[in-house]
Protein backbone atom coordinates (compact mmCIF):
# COMPACT_ATOMS: atom_id res chain seq x y z
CA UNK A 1 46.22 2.15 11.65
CA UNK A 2 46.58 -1.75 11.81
CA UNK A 3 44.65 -1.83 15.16
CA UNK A 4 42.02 0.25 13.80
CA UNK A 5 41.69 -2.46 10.68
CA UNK A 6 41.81 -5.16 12.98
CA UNK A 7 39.08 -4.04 15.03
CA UNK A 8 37.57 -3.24 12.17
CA UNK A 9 37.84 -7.07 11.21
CA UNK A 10 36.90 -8.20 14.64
CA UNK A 11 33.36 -6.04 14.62
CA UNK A 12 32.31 -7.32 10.56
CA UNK A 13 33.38 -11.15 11.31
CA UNK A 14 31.67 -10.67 14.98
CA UNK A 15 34.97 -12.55 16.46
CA UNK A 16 34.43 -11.39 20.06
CA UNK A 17 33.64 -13.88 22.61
CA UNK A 18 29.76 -13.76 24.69
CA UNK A 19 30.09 -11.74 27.49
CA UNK A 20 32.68 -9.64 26.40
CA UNK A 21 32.07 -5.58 26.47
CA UNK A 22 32.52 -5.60 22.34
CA UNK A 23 30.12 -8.31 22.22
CA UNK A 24 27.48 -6.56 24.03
CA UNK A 25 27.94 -3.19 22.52
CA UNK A 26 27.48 -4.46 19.13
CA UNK A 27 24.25 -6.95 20.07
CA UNK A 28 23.14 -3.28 21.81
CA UNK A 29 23.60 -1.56 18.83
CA UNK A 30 21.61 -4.39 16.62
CA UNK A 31 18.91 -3.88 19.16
CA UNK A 32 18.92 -0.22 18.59
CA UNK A 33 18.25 -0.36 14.99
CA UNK A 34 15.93 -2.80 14.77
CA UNK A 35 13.88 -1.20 17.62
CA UNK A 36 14.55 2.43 16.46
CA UNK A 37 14.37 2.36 12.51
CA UNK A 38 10.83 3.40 11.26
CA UNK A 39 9.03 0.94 9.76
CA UNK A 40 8.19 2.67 6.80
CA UNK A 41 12.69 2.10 5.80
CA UNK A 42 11.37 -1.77 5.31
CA UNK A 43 7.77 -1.83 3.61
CA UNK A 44 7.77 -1.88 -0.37
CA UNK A 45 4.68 0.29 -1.32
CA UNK A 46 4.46 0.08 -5.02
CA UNK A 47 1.42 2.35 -6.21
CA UNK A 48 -1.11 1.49 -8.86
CA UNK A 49 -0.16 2.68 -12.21
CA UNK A 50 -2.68 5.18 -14.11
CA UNK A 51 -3.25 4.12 -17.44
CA UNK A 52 -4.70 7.15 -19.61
CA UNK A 53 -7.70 6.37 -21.20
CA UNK A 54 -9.80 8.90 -23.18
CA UNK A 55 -13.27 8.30 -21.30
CA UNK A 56 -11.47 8.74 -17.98
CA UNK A 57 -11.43 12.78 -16.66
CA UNK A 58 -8.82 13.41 -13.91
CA UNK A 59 -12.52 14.31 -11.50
CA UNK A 60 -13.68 10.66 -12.96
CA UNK A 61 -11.85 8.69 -10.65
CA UNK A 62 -8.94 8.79 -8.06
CA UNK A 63 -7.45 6.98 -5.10
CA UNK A 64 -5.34 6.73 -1.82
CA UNK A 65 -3.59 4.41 -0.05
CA UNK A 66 -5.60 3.77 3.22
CA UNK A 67 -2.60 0.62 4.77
CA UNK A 68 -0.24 -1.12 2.84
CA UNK A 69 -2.26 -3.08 0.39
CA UNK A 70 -5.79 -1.50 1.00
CA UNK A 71 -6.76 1.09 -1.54
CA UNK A 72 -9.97 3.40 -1.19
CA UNK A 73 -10.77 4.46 -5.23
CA UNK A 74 -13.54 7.41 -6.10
CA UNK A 75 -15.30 6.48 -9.03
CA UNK A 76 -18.04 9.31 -10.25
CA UNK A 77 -21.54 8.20 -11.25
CA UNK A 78 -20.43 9.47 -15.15
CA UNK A 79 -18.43 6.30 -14.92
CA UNK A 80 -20.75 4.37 -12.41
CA UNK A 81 -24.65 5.54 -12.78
CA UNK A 82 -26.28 5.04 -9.18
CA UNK A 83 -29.53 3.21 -8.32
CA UNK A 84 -27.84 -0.65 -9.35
CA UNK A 85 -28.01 -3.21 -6.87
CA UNK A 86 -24.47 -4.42 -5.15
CA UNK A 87 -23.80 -7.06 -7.74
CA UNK A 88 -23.93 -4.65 -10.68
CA UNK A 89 -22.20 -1.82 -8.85
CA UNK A 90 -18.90 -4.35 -7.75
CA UNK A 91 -18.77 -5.49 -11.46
CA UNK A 92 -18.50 -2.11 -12.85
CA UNK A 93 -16.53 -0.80 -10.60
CA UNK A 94 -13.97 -3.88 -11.27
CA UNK A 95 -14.34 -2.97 -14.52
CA UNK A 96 -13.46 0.99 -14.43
CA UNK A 97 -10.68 0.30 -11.80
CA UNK A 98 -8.73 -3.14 -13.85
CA UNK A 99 -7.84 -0.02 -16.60
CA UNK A 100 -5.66 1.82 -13.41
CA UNK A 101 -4.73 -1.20 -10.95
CA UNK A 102 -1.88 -3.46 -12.23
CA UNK A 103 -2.36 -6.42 -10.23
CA UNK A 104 -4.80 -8.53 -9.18
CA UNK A 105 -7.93 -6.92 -6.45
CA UNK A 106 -10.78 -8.00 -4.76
CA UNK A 107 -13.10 -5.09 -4.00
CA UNK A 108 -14.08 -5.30 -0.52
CA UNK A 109 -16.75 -2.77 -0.54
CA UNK A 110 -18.64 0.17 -1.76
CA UNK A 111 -20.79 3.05 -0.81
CA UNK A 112 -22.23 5.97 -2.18
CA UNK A 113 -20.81 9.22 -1.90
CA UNK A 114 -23.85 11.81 -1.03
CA UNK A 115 -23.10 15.94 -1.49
CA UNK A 116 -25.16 18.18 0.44
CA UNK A 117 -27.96 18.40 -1.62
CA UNK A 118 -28.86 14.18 -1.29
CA UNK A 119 -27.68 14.10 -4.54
CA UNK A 120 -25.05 10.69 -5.07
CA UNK A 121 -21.31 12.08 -6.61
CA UNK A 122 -20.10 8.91 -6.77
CA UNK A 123 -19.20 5.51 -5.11
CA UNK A 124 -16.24 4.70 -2.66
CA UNK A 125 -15.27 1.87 -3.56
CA UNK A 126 -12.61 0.08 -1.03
CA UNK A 127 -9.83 -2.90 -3.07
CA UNK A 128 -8.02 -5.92 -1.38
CA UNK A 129 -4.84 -6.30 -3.51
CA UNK A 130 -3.46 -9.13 -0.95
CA UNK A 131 -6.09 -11.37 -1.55
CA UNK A 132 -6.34 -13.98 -4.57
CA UNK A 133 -8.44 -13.29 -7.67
CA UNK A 134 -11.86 -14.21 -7.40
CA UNK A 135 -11.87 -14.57 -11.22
């Protein structure tokens, strides 16, 4: 037992000397979890918050995560009419979106969303939440 807790010892205050067997085993076994862990174990993903609000229907708006950081929202035309130029259509999209996202965003871009008929559904509307506030 007290070779077993001195090993033990020897391994958590990394006494062995270079070139030793121990010594390369353990720097081996660093190597195989840095190199081998997924690197989804170290990434923080913290997902915007919903806020309920009564104008808001559950077909109104939603999102996904694209990357870490880069958010693609859905925002209907109840919420944004179509036909505004780019200027208009970023502000109110920044302004439907600010009531769900918790942190600061820059939106990136937008597009329309077109069903089969030609008729426009709604806007894509791609966020930046690395980036500083433009405000």
């Amino acid at each position: 037992m007290g070779r077993v807790l001195e090993g033990l010892g020897s391994v958590i205050l990394w006494s062995y000397n270079r070139g030793t067997f121990p010594y390369d085993i353990m720097c081996a076994a660093i190597l195989l979890f840095v190199f081998l862990t997924p690197g989804s174990v170290f990434h923080d993903h913290t997902a915007p918050t919903p806020t309920p609000a009564a104008t808001m229907g559950p077909q109104d708006i939603s999102y996904t995560q694209v990357e870490q950081n880069k958010w693609v929202f859905f925002v209907s035309t109840r919420l944004i009419p179509p036909g505004q130029d780019e200027t208009s259509l970023t502000r109110a999209a920044r302004t439907r979106i600010e009531k769900i996202v918790n942190k600061p965003f820059v939106v990136a871009d937008i597009k329309p969303v077109v069903g089969g008929n030609g008729e426009t559904l709604g806007h894509s509307v791609w966020l930046s939440t690395t980036a500083p506030n433009p405000d």
